[in-house]
N, C-alpha and C. Protein backbone atom coordinates (compact mmCIF):
# COMPACT_ATOMS: atom_id res chain seq x y z
N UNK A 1 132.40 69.82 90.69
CA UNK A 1 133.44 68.88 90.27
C UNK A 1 132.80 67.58 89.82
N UNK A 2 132.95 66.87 88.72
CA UNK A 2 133.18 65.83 88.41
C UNK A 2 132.91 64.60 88.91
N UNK A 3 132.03 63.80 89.32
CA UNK A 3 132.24 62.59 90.48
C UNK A 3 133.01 61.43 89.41
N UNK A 4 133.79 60.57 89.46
CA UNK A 4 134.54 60.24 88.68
C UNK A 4 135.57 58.83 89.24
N UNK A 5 135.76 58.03 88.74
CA UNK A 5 137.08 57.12 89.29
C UNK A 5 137.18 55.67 88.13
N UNK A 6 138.25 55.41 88.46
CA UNK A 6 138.96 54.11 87.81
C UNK A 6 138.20 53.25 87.81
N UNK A 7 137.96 52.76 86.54
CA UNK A 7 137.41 51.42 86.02
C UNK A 7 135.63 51.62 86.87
N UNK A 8 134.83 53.05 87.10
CA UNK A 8 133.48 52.70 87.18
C UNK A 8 133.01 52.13 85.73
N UNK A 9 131.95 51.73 86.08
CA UNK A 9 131.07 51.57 85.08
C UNK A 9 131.90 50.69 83.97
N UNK A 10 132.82 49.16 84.40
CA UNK A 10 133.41 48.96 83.91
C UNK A 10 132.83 47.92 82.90
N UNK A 11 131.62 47.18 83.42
CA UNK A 11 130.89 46.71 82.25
C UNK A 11 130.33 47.59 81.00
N UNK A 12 129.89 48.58 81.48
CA UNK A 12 130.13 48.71 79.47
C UNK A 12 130.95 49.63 78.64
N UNK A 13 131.76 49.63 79.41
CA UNK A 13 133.67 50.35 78.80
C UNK A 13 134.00 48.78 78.57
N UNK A 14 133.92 47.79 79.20
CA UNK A 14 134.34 46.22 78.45
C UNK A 14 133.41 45.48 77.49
N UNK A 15 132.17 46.01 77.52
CA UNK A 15 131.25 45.73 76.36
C UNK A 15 131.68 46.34 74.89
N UNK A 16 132.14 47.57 74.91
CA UNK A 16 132.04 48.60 73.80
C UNK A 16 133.34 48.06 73.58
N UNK A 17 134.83 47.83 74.33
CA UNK A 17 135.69 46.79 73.72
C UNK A 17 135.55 46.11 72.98
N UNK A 18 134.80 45.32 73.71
CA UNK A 18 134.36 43.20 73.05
C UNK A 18 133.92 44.09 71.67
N UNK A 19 132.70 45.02 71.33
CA UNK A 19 132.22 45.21 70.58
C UNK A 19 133.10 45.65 69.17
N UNK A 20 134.21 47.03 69.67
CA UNK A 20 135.08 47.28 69.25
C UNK A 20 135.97 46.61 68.17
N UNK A 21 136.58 45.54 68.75
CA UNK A 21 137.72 44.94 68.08
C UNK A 21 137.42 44.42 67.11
N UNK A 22 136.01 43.82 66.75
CA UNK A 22 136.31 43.34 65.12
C UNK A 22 136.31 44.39 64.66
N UNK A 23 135.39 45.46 64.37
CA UNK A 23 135.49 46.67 63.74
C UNK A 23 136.52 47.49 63.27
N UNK A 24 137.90 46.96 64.09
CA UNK A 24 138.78 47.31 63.96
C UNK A 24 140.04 46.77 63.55
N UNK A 25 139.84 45.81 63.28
CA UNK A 25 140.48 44.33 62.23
C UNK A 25 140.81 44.86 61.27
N UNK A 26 142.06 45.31 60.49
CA UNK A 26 142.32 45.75 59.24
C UNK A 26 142.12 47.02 58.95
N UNK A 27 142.02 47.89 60.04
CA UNK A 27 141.83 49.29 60.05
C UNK A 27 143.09 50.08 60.21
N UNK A 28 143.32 51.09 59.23
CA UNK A 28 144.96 51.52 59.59
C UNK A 28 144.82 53.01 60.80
N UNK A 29 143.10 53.24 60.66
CA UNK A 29 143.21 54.49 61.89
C UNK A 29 141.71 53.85 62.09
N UNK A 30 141.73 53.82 63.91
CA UNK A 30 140.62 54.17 64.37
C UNK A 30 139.97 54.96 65.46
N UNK A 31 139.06 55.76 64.89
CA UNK A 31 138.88 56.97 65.81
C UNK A 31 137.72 56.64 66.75
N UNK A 32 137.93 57.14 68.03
CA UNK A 32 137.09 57.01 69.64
C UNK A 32 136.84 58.44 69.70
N UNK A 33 135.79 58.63 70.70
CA UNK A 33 135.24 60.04 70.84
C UNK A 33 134.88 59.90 72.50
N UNK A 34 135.85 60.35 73.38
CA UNK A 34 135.38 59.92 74.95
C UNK A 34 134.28 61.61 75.19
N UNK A 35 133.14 61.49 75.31
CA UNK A 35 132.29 62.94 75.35
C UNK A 35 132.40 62.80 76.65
N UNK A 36 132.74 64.11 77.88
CA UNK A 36 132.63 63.79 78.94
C UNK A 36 133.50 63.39 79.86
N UNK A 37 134.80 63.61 79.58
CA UNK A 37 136.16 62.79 79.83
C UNK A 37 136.00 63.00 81.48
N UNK A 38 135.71 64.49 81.75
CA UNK A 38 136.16 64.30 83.30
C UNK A 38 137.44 64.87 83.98
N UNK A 39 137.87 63.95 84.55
CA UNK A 39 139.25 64.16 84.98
C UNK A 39 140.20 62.76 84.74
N UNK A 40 139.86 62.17 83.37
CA UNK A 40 140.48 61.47 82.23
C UNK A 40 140.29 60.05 82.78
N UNK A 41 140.07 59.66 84.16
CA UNK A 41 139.91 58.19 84.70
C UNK A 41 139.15 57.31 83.39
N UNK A 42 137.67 57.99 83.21
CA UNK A 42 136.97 57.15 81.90
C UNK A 42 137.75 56.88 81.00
N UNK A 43 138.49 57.94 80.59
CA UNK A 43 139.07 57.35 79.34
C UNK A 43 141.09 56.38 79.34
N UNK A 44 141.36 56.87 80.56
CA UNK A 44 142.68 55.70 80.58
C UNK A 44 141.85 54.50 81.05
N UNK A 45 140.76 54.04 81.43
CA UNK A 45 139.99 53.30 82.31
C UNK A 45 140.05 52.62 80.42
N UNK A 46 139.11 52.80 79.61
CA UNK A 46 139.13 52.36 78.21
C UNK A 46 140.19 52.42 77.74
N UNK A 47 141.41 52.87 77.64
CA UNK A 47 142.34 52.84 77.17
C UNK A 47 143.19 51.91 77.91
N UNK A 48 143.04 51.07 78.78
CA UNK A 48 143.88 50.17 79.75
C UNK A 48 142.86 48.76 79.22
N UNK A 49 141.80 48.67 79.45
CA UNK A 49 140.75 47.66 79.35
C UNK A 49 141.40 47.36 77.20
N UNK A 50 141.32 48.17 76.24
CA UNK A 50 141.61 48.05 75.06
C UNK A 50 142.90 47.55 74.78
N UNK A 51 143.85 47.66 75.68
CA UNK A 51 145.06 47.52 75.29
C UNK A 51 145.52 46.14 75.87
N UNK A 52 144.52 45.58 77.02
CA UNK A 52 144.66 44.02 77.44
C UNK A 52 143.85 43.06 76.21
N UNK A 53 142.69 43.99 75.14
CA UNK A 53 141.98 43.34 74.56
C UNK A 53 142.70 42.81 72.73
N UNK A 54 143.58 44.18 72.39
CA UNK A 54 143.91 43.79 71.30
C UNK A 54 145.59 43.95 71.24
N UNK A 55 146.44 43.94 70.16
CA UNK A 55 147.53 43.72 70.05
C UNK A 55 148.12 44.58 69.96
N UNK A 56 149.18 45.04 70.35
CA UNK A 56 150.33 45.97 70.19
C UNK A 56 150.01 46.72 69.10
N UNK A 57 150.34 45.82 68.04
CA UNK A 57 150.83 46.61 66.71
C UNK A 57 149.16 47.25 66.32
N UNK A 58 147.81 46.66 66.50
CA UNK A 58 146.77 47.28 66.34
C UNK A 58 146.79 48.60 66.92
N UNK A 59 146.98 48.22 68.22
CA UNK A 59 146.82 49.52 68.87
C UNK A 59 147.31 50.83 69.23
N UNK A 60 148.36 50.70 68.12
CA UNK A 60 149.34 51.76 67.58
C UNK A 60 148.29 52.36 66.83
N UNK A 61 147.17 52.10 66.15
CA UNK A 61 146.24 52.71 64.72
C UNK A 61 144.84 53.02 65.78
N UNK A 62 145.07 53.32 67.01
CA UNK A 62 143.49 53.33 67.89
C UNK A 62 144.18 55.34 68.14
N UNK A 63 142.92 55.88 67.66
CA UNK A 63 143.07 57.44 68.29
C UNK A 63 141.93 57.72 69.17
N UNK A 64 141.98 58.50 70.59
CA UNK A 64 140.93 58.48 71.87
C UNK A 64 141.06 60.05 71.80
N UNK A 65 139.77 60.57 71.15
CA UNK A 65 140.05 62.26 71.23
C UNK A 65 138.47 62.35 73.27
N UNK A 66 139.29 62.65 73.91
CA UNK A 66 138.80 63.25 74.67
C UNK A 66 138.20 64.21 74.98
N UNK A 67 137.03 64.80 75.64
CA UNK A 67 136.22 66.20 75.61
C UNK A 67 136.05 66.22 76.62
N UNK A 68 136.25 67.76 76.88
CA UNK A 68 135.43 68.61 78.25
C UNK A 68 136.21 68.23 79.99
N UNK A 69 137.37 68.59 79.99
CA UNK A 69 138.01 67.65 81.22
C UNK A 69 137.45 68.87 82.03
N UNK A 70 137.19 68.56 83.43
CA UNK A 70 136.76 68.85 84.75
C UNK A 70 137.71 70.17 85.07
N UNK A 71 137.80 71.34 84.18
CA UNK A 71 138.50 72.31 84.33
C UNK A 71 138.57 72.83 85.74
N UNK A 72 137.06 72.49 86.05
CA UNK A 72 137.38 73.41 88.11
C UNK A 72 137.88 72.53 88.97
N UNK A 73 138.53 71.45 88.42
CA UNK A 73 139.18 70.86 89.69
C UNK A 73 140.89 71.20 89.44
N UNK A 74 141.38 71.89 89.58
CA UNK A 74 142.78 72.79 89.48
C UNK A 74 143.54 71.58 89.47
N UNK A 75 143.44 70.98 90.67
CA UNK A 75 144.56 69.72 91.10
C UNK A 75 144.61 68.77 89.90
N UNK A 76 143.46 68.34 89.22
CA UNK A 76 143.65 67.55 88.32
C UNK A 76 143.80 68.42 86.93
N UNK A 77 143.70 69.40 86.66
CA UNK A 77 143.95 69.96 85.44
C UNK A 77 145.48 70.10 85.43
N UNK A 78 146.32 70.33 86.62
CA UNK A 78 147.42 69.95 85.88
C UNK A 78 148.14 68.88 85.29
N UNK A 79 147.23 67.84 85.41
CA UNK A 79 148.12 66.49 85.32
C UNK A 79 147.35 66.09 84.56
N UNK A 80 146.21 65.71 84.24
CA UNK A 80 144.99 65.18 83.33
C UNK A 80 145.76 64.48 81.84
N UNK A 81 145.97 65.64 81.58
CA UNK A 81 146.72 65.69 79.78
C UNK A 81 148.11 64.42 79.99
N UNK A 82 148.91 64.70 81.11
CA UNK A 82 149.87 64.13 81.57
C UNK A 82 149.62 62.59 82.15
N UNK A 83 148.51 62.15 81.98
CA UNK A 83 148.04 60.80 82.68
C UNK A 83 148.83 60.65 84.32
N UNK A 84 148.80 62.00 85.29
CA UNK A 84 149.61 61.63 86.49
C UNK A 84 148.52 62.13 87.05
N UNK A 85 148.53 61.02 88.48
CA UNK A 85 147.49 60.83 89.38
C UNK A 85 147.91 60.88 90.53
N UNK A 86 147.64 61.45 91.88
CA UNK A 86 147.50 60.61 93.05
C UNK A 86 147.26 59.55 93.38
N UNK A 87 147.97 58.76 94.38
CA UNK A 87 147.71 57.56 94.55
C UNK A 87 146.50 57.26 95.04
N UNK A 88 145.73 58.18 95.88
CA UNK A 88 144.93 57.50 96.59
C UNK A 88 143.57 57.88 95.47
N UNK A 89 143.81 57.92 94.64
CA UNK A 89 142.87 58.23 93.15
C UNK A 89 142.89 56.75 91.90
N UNK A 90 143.67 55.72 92.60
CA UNK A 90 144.09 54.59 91.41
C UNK A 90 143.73 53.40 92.86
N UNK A 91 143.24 53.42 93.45
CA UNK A 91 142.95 52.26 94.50
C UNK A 91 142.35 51.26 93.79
N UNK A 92 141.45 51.51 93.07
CA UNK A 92 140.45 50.90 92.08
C UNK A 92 140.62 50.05 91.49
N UNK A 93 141.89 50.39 90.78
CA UNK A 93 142.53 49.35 89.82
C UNK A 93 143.14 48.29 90.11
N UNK A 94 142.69 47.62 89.09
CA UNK A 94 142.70 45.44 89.78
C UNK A 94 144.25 45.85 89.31
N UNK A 95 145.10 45.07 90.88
CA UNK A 95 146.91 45.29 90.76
C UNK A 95 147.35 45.09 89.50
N UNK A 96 147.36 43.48 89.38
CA UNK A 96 147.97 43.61 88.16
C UNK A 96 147.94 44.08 87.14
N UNK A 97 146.18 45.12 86.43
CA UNK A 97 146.67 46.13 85.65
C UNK A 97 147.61 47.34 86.10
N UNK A 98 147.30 47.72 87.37
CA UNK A 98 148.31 48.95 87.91
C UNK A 98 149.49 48.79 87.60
N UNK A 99 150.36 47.66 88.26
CA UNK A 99 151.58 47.45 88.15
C UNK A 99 151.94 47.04 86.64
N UNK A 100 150.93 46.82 85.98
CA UNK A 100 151.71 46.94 84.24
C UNK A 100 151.28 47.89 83.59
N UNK A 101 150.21 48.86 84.00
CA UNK A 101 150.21 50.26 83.30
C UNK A 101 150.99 51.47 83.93
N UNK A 102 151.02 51.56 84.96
CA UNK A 102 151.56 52.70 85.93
C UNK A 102 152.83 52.57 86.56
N UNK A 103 153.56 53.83 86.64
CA UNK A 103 155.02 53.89 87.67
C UNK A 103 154.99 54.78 88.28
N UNK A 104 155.95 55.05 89.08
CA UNK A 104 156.30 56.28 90.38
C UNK A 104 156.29 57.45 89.71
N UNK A 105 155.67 58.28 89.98
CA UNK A 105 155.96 59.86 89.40
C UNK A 105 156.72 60.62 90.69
N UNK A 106 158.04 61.35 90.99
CA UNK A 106 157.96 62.60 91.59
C UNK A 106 158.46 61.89 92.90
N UNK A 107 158.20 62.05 93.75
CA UNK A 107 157.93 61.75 95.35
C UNK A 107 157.49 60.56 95.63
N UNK A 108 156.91 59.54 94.79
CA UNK A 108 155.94 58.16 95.71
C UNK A 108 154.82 58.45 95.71
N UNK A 109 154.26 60.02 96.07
CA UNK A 109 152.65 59.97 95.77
C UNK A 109 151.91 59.87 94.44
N UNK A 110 152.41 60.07 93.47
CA UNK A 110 152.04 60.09 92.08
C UNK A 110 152.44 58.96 91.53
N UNK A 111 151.83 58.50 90.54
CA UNK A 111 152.07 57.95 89.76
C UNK A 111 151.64 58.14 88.03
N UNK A 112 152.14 57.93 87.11
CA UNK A 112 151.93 58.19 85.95
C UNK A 112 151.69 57.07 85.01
N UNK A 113 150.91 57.01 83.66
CA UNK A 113 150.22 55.83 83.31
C UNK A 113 151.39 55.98 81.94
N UNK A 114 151.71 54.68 81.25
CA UNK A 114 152.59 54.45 80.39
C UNK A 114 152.21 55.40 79.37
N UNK A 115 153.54 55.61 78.64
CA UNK A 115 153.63 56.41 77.41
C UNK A 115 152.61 55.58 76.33
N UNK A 116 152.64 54.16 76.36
CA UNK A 116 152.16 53.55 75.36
C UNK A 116 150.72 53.82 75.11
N UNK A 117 150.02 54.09 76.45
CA UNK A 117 148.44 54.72 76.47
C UNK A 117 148.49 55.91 76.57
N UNK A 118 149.73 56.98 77.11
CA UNK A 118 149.26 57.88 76.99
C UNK A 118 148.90 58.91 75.23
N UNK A 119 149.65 57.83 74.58
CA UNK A 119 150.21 58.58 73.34
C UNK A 119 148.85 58.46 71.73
N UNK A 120 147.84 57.12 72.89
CA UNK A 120 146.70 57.15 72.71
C UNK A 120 145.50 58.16 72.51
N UNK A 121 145.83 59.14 73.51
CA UNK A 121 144.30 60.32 73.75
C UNK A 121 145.26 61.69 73.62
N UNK A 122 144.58 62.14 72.99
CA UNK A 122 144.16 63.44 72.78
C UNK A 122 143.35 64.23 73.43
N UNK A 123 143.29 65.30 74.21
CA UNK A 123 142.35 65.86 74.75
C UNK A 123 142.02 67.06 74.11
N UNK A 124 140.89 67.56 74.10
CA UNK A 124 140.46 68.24 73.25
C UNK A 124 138.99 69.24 74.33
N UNK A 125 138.97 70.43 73.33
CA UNK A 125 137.57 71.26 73.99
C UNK A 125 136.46 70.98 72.74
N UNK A 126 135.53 70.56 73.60
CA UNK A 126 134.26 70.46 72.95
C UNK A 126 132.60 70.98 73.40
N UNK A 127 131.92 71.97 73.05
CA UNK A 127 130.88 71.54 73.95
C UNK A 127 129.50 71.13 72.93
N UNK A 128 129.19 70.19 73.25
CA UNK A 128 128.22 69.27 72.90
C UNK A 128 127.04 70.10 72.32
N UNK A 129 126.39 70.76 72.98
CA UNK A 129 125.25 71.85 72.51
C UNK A 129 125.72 72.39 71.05
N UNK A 130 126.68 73.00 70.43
CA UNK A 130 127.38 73.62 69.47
C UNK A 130 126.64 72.51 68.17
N UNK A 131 126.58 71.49 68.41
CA UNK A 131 126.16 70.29 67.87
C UNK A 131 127.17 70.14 66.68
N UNK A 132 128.63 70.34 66.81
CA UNK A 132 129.38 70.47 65.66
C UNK A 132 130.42 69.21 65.95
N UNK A 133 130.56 68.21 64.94
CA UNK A 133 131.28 66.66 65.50
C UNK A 133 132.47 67.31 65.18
N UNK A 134 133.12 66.65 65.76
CA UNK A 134 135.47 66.86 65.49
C UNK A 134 135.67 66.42 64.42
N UNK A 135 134.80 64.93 63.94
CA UNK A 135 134.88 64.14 62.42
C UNK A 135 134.13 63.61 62.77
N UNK A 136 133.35 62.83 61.32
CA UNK A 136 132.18 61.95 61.05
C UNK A 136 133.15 60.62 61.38
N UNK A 137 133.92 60.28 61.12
CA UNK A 137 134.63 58.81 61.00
C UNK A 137 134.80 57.94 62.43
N UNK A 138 134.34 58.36 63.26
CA UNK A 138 134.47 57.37 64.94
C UNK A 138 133.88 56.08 64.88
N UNK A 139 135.02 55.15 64.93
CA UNK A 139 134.42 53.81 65.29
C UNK A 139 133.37 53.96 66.59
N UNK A 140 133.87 54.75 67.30
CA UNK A 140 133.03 54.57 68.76
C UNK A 140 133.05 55.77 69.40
N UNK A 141 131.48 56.18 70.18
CA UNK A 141 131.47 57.17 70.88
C UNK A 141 131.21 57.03 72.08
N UNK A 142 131.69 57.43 73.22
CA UNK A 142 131.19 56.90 74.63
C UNK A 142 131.04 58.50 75.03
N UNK A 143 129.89 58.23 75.98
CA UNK A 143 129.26 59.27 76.35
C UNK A 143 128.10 58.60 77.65
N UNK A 144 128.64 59.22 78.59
CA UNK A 144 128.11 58.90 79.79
C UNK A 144 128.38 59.83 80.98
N UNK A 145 127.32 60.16 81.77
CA UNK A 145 127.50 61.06 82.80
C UNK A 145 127.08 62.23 82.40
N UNK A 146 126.62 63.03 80.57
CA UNK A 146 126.96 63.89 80.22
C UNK A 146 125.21 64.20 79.71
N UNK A 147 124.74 63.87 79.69
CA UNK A 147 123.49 63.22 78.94
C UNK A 147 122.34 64.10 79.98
N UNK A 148 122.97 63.50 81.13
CA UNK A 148 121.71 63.81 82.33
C UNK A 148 121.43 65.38 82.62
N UNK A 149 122.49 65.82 82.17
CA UNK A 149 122.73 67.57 82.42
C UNK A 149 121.86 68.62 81.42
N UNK A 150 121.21 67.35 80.32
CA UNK A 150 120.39 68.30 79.26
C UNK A 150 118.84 68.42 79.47
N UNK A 151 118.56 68.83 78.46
CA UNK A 151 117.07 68.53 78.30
C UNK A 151 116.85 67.68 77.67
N UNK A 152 115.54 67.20 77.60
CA UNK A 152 114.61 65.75 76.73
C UNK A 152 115.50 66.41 75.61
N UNK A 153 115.27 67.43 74.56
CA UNK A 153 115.38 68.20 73.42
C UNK A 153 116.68 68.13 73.48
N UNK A 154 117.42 68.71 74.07
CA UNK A 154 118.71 68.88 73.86
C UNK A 154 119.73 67.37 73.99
N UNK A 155 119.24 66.33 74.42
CA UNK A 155 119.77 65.18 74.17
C UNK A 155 119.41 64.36 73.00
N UNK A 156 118.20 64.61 72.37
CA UNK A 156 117.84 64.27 70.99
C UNK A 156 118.56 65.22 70.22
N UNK A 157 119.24 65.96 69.90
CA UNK A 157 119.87 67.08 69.14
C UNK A 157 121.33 66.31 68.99
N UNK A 158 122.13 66.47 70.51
CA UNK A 158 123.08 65.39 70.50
C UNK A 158 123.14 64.37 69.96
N UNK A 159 122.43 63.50 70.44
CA UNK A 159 122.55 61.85 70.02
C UNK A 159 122.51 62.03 68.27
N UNK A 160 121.80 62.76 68.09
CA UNK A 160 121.91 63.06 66.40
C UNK A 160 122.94 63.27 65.94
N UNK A 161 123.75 64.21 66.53
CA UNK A 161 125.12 64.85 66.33
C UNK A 161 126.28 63.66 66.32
N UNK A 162 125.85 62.96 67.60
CA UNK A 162 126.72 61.39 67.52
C UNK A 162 126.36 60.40 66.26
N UNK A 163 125.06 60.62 65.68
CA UNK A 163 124.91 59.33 64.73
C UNK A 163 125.44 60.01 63.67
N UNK A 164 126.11 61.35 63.37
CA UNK A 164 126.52 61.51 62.03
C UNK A 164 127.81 61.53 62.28
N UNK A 165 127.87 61.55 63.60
CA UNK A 165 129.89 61.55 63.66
C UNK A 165 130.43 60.20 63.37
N UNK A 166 129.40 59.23 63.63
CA UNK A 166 130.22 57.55 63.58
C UNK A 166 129.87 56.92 62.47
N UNK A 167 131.34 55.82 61.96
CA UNK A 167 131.11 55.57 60.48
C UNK A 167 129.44 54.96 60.81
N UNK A 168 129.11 54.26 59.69
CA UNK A 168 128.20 53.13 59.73
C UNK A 168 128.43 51.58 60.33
N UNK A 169 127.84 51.23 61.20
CA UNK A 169 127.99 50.47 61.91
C UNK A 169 128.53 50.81 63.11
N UNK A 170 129.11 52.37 63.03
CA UNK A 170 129.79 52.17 64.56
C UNK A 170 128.98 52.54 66.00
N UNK A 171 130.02 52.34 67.14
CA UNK A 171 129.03 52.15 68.27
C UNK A 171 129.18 53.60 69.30
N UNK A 172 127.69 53.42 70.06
CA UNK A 172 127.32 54.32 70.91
C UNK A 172 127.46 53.93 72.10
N UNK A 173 128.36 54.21 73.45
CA UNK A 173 127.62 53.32 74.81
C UNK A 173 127.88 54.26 75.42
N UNK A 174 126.82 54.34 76.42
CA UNK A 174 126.14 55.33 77.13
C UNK A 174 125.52 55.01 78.58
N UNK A 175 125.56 55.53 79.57
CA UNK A 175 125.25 55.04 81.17
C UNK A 175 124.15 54.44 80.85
N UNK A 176 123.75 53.48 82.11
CA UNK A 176 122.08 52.91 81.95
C UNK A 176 121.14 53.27 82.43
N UNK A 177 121.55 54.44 82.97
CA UNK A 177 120.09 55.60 83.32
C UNK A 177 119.81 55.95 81.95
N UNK A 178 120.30 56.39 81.29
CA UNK A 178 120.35 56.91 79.62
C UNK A 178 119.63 55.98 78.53
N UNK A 179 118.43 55.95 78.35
CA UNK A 179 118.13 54.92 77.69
C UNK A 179 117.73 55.88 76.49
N UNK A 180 117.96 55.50 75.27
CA UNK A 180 117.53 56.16 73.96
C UNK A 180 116.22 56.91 73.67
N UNK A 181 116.47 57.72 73.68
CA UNK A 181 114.90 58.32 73.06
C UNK A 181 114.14 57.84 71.70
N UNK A 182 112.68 57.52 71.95
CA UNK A 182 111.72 56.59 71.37
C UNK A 182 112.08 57.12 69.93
N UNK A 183 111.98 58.61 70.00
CA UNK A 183 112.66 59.38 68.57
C UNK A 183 113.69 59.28 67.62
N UNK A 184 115.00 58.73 68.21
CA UNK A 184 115.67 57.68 67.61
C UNK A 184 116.13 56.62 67.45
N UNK A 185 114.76 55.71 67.31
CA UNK A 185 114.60 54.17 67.46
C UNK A 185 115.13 53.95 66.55
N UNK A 186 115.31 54.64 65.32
CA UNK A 186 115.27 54.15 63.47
C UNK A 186 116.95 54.25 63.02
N UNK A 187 117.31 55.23 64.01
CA UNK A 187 118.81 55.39 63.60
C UNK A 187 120.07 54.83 64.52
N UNK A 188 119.31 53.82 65.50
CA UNK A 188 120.51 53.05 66.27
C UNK A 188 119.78 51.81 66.78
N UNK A 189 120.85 51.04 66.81
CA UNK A 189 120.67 49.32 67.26
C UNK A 189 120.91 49.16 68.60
N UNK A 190 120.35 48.88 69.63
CA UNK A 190 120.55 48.33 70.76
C UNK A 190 121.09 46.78 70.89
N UNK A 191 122.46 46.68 70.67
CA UNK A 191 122.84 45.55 70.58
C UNK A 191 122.85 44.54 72.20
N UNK A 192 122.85 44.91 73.32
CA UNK A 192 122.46 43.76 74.28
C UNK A 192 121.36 44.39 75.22
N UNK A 193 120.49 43.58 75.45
CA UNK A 193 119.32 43.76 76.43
C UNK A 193 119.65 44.54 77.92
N UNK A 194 121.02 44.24 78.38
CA UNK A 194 121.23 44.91 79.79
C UNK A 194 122.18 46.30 80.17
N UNK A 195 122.58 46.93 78.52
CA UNK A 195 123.14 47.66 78.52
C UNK A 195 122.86 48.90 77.77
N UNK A 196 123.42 49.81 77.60
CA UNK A 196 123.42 51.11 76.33
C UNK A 196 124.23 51.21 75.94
N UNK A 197 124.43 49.99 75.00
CA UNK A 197 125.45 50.28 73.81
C UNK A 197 124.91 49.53 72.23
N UNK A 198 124.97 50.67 71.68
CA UNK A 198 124.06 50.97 70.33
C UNK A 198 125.34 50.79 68.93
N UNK A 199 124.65 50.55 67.93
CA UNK A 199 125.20 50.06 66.57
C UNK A 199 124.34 51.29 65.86
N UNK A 200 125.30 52.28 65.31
CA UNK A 200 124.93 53.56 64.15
C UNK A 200 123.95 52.12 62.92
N UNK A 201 122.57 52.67 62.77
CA UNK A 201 121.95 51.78 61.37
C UNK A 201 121.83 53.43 60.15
């Protein structure tokens, strides 16, 4: 299963934001690529953090195609797609986003995350090795947790696969165990010193 929860690794899901939003200034679609989704926390986790960052009407034009959800955990495969959680699975979250993204699902133990983010992601099957992108056009690819499971080889194959999926200029962020291979120094920008999040050159 998955190790996984709300708002980890929330500095650079709020970096790749900050980074995000000009890029997306005057854009009538923009496409995200969550590699690695999990059991979807990463990606409502970015999809909650994006939606405090830019405006309504922008973020009607933001698309979050999700990959690979945590199929062996049963309990969360039924709800995943559905943004409904257990409560004791959303502790994480600073209140006042909870109480303006989330409501009661069912009984009191659940809760479910607004239509307005959910209508955001897409979930989707992907597996990474195939080396075949969904589309070249992604403002942004996040990919973390997913990296460590390959080989030296087989993560240079990937990361390739990511630099042809994202327009030009767009961004890569990736855990900070994950540091880029020396091999593709030429085809991505390391835009801040304390993180892994990269600019497609």
């Amino acid at each position: 299963m998955a190790f996984t929860f709300f708002f980890r690794d929330e500095q650079i899901l709020s970096l790749a934001v900050q980074n995000l939003v000009p890029l997306s200034i005057g854009r009538a679609n923009v496409h995200i690529l969550n590699a690695g989704c999990a059991m979807g926390m990463e990606t409502y986790t970015f999809a909650i953090l994006l939606a405090e960052s830019i405006g309504k009407f922008a973020l009607r034009n933001i698309k979050i195609h999700a990959v690979d959800i945590d199929n062996e955990n049963v309990d969360f495969g039924k709800t995943v797609t559905e943004g409904i959680y257990h409560k004791e699975h959303l502790q994480r979250i600073p209140p006042a986003l909870f109480s303006k993204y989330f409501r009661a699902y069912g009984n009191g133990e659940y809760f479910i995350i607004g239509e307005e983010l959910r209508s955001l992601v897409t979930f989707k099957k992907l597996d990474l090795l195939e080396l075949t992108p969904l589309r070249t056009d992604y403002s942004l690819i996040i990919c973390k947790n997913v990296l460590l499971h390959f080989s030296y080889n087989q993560r240079i194959e990937v990361l390739k696969m990511f630099h042809s999926s994202l327009l030009e200029g767009g961004l890569l962020a990736m855990e900070n165990t994950q540091a880029m291979p020396a091999e593709l120094a030429g085809k991505f920008k390391k835009l801040v010193d304390y993180a892994q999040l990269y600019a497609k050159t």
